[in-house]
N, C-alpha and C. Protein backbone atom coordinates (compact mmCIF):
# COMPACT_ATOMS: atom_id res chain seq x y z
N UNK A 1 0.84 -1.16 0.00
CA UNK A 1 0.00 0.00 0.00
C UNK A 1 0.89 1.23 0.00
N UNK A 2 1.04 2.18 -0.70
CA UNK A 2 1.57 3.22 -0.62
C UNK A 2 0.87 4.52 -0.08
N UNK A 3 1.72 4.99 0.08
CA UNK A 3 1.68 6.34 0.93
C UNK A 3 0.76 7.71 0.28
N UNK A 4 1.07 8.72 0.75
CA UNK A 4 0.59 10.06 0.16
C UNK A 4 1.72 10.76 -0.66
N UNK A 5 1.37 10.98 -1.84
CA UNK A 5 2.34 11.44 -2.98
C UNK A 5 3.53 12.87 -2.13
N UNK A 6 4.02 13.52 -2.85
CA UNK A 6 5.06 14.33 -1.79
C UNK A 6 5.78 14.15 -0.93
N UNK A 7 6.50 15.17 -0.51
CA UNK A 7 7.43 15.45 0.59
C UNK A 7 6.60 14.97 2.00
N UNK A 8 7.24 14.23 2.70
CA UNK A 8 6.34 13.96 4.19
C UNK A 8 6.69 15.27 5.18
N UNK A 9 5.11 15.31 5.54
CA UNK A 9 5.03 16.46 6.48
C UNK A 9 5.91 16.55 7.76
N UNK A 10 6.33 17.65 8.11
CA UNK A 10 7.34 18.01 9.05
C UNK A 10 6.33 18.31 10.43
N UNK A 11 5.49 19.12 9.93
CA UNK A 11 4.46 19.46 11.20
C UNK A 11 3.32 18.35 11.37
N UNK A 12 2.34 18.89 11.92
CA UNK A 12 1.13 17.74 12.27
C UNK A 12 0.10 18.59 11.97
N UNK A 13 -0.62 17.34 11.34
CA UNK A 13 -1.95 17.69 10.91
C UNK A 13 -3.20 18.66 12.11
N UNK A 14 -2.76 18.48 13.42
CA UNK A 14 -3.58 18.98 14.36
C UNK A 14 -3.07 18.59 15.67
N UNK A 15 -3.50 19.90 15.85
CA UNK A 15 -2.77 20.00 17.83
C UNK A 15 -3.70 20.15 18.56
N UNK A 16 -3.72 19.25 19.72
CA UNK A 16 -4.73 18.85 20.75
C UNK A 16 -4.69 19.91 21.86
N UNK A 17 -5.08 20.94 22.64
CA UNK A 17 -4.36 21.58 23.38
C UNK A 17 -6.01 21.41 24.60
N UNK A 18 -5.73 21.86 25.81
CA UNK A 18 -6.78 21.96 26.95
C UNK A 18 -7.22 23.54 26.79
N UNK A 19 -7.83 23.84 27.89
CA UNK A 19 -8.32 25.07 28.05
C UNK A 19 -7.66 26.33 28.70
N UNK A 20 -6.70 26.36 28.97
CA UNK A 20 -5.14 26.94 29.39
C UNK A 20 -4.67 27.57 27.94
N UNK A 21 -5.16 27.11 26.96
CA UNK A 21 -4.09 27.94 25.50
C UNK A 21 -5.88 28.41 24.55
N UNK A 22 -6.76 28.64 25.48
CA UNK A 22 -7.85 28.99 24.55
C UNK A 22 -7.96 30.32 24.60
N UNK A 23 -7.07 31.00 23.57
CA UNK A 23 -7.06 32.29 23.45
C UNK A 23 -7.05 32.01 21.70
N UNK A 24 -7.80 33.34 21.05
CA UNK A 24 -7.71 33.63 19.76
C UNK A 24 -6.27 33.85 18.98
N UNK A 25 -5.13 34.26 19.88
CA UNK A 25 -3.87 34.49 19.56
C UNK A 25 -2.68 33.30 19.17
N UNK A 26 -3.36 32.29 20.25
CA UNK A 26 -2.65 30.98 19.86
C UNK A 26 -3.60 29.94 18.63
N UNK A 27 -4.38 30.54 18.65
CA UNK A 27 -5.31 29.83 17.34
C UNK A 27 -4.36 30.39 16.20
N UNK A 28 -4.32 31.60 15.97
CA UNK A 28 -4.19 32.35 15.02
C UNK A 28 -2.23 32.04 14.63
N UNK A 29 -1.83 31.99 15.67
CA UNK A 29 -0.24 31.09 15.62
C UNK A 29 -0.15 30.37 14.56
N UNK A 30 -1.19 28.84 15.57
CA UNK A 30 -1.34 27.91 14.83
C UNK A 30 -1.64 27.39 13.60
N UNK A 31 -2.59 28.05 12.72
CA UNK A 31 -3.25 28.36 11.59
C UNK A 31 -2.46 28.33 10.96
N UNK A 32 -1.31 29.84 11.40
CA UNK A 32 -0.40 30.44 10.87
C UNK A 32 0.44 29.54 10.21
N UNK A 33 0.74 28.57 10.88
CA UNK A 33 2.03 27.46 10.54
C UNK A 33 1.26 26.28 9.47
N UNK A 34 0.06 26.54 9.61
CA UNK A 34 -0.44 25.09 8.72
C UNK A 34 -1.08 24.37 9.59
N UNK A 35 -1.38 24.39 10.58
CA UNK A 35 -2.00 22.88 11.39
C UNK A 35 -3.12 23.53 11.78
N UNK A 36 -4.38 22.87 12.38
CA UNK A 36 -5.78 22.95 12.43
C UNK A 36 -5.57 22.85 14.23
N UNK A 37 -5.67 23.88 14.65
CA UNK A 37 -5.74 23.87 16.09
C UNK A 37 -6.85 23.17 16.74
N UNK A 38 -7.50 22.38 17.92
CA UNK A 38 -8.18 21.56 18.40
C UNK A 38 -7.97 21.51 19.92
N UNK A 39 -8.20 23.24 20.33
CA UNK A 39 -8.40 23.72 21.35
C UNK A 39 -9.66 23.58 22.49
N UNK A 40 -9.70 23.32 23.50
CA UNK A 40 -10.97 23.36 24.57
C UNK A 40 -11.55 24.48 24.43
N UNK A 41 -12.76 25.12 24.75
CA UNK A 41 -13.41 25.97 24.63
C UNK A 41 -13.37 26.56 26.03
N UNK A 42 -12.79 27.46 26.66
CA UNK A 42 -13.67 28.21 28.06
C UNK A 42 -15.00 27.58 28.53
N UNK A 43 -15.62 27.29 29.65
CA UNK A 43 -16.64 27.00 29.64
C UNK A 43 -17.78 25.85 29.51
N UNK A 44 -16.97 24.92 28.21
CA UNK A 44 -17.77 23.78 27.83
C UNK A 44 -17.06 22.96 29.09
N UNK A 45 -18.11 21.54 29.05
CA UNK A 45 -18.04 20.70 29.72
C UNK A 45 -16.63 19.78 29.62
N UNK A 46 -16.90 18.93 30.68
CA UNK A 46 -14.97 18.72 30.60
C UNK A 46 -15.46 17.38 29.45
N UNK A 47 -16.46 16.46 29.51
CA UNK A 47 -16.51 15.79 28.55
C UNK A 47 -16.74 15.96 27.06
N UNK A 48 -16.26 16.62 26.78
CA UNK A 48 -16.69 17.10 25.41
C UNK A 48 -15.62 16.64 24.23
N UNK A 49 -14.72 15.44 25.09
CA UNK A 49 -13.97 14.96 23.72
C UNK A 49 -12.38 15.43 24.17
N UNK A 50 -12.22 16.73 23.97
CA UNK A 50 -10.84 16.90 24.32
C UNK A 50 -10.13 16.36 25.71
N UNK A 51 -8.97 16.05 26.04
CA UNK A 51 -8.87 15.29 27.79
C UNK A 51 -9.40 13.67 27.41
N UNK A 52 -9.83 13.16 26.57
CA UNK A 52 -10.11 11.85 26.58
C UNK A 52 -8.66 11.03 26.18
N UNK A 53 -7.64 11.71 25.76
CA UNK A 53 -6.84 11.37 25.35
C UNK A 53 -5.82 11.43 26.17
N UNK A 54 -4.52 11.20 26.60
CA UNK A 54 -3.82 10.99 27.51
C UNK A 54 -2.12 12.00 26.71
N UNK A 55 -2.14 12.72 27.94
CA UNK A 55 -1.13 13.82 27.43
C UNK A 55 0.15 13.25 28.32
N UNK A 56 0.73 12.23 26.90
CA UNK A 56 1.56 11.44 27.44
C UNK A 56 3.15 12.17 27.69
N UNK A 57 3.32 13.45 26.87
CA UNK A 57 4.63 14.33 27.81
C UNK A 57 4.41 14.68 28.81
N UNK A 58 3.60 15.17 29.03
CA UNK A 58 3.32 16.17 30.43
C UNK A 58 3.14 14.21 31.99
N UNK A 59 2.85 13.43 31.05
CA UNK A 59 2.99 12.42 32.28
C UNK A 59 4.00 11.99 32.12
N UNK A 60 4.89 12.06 31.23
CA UNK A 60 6.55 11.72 30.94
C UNK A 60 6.83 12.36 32.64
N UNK A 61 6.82 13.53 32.10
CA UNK A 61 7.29 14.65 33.09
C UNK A 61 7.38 14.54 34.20
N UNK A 62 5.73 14.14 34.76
CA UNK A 62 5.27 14.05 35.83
C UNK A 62 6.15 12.53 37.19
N UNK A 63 6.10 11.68 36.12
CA UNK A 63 7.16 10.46 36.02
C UNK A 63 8.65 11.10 36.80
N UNK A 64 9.36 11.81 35.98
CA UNK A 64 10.52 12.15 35.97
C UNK A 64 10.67 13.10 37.77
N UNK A 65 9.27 13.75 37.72
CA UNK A 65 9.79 14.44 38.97
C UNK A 65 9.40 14.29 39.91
N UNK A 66 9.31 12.53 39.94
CA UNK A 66 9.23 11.37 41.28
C UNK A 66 10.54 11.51 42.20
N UNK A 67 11.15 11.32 40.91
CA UNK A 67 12.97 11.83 41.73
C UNK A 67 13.80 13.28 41.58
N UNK A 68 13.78 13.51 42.85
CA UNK A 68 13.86 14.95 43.66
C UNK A 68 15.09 15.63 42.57
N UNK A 69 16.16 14.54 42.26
CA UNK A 69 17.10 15.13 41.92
C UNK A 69 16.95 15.25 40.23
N UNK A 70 16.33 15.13 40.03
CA UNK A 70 15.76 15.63 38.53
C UNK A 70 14.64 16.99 38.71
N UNK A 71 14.08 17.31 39.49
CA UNK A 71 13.17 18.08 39.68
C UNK A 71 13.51 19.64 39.57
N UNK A 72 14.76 19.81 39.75
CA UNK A 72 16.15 20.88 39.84
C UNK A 72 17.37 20.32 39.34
N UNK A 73 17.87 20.88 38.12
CA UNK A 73 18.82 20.14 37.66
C UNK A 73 20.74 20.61 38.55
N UNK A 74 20.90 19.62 39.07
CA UNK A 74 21.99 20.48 39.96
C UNK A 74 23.42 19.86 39.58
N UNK A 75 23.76 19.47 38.51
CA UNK A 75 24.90 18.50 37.92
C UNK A 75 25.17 19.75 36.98
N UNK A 76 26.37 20.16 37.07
CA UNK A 76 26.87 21.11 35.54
C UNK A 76 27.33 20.02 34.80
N UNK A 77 27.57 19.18 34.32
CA UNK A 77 27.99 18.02 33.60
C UNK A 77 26.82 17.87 32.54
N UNK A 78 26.76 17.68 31.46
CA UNK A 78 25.54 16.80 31.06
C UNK A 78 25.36 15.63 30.84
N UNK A 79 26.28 14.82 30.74
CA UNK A 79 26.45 13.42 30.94
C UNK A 79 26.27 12.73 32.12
N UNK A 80 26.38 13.49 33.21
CA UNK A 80 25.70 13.11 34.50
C UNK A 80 24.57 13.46 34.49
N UNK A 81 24.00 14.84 34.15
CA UNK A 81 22.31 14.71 34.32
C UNK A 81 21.72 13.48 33.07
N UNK A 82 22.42 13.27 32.37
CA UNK A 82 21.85 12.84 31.32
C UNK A 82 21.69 11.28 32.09
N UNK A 83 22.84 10.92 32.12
CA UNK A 83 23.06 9.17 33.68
C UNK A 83 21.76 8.91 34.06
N UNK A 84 21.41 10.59 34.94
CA UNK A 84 20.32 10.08 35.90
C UNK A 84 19.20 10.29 35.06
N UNK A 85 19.08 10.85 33.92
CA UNK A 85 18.13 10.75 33.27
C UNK A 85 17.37 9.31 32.55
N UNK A 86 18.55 8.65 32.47
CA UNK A 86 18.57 7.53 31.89
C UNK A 86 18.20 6.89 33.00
N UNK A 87 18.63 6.55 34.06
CA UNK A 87 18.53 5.80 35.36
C UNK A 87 17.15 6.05 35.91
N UNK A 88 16.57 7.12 35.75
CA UNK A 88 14.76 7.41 36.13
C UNK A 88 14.16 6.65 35.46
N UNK A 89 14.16 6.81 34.00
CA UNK A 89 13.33 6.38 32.72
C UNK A 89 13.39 4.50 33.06
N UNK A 90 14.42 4.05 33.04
CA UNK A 90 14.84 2.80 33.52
C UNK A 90 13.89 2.09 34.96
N UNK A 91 13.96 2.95 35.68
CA UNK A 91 13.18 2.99 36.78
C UNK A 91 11.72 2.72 36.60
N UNK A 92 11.14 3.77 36.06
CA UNK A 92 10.06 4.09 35.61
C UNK A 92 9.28 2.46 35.02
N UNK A 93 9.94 1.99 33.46
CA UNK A 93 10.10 0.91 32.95
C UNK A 93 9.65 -0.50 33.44
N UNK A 94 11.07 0.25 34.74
CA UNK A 94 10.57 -1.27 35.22
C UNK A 94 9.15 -1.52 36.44
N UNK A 95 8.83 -0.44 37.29
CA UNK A 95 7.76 -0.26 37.82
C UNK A 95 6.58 -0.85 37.03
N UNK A 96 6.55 -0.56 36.03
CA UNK A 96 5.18 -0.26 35.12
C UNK A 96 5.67 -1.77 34.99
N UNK A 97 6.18 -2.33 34.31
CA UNK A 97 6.68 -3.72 33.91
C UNK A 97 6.18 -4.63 34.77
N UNK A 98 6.57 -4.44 36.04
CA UNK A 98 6.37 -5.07 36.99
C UNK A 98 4.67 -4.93 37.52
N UNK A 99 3.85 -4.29 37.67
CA UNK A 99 2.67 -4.56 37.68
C UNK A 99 1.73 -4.70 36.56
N UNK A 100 2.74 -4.78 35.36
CA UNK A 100 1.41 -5.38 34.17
C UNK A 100 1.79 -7.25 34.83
N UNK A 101 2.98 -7.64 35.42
CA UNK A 101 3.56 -9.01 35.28
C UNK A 101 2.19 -9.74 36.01
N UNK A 102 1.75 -11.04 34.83
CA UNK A 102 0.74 -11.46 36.18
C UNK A 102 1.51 -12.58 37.17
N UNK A 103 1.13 -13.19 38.06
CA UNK A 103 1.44 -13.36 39.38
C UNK A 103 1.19 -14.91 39.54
């Protein structure tokens, strides 16, 4: 099966955003660049579709600043923050790993 004729897109077809970026200015950004913004509305109900989906950076994140010493980066090195960066994610991994395991 082949693809869509052209150059493959660099941006994305549409950006999911909550109700925190529902201003006319970041619509108008967005547009700007080519992508179809798919912003929350002020006001509407929280079920309305947007949030059904799982805003898997921001729980990256959330993940990461389980451990204190990532939370403030205090290593001038980057190969050491980078270590413990690696050493969280690893962490993380195996947690999750470990309670899909059945028993």
């Amino acid at each position: 099966m082949r693809g869509k004729r052209g150059r493959p897109r660099r941006r994305p077809d549409v950006v999911l955003a909550d109700r925190g970026y529902d201003h006319d200015k970041y619509r108008r950004l967005v547009w700007d660049l080519g992508v179809k913004p798919q912003i929350a509305r002020r006001g509407t109900e929280h079920g309305s579709g947007l949030g059904t989906q799982r805003w898997v950076v921001e729980r990256a994140f959330a993940h990461l600043h389980w451990f204190r010493r990532l939370r403030i980066r205090w290593e001038i090195r980057d190969d050491i923050h980078e270590a413990f960066l690696s050493l969280a994610c690893s962490i993380i991994c195996w947690r999750r790993l470990k309670k899909l395991r059945p028993r």
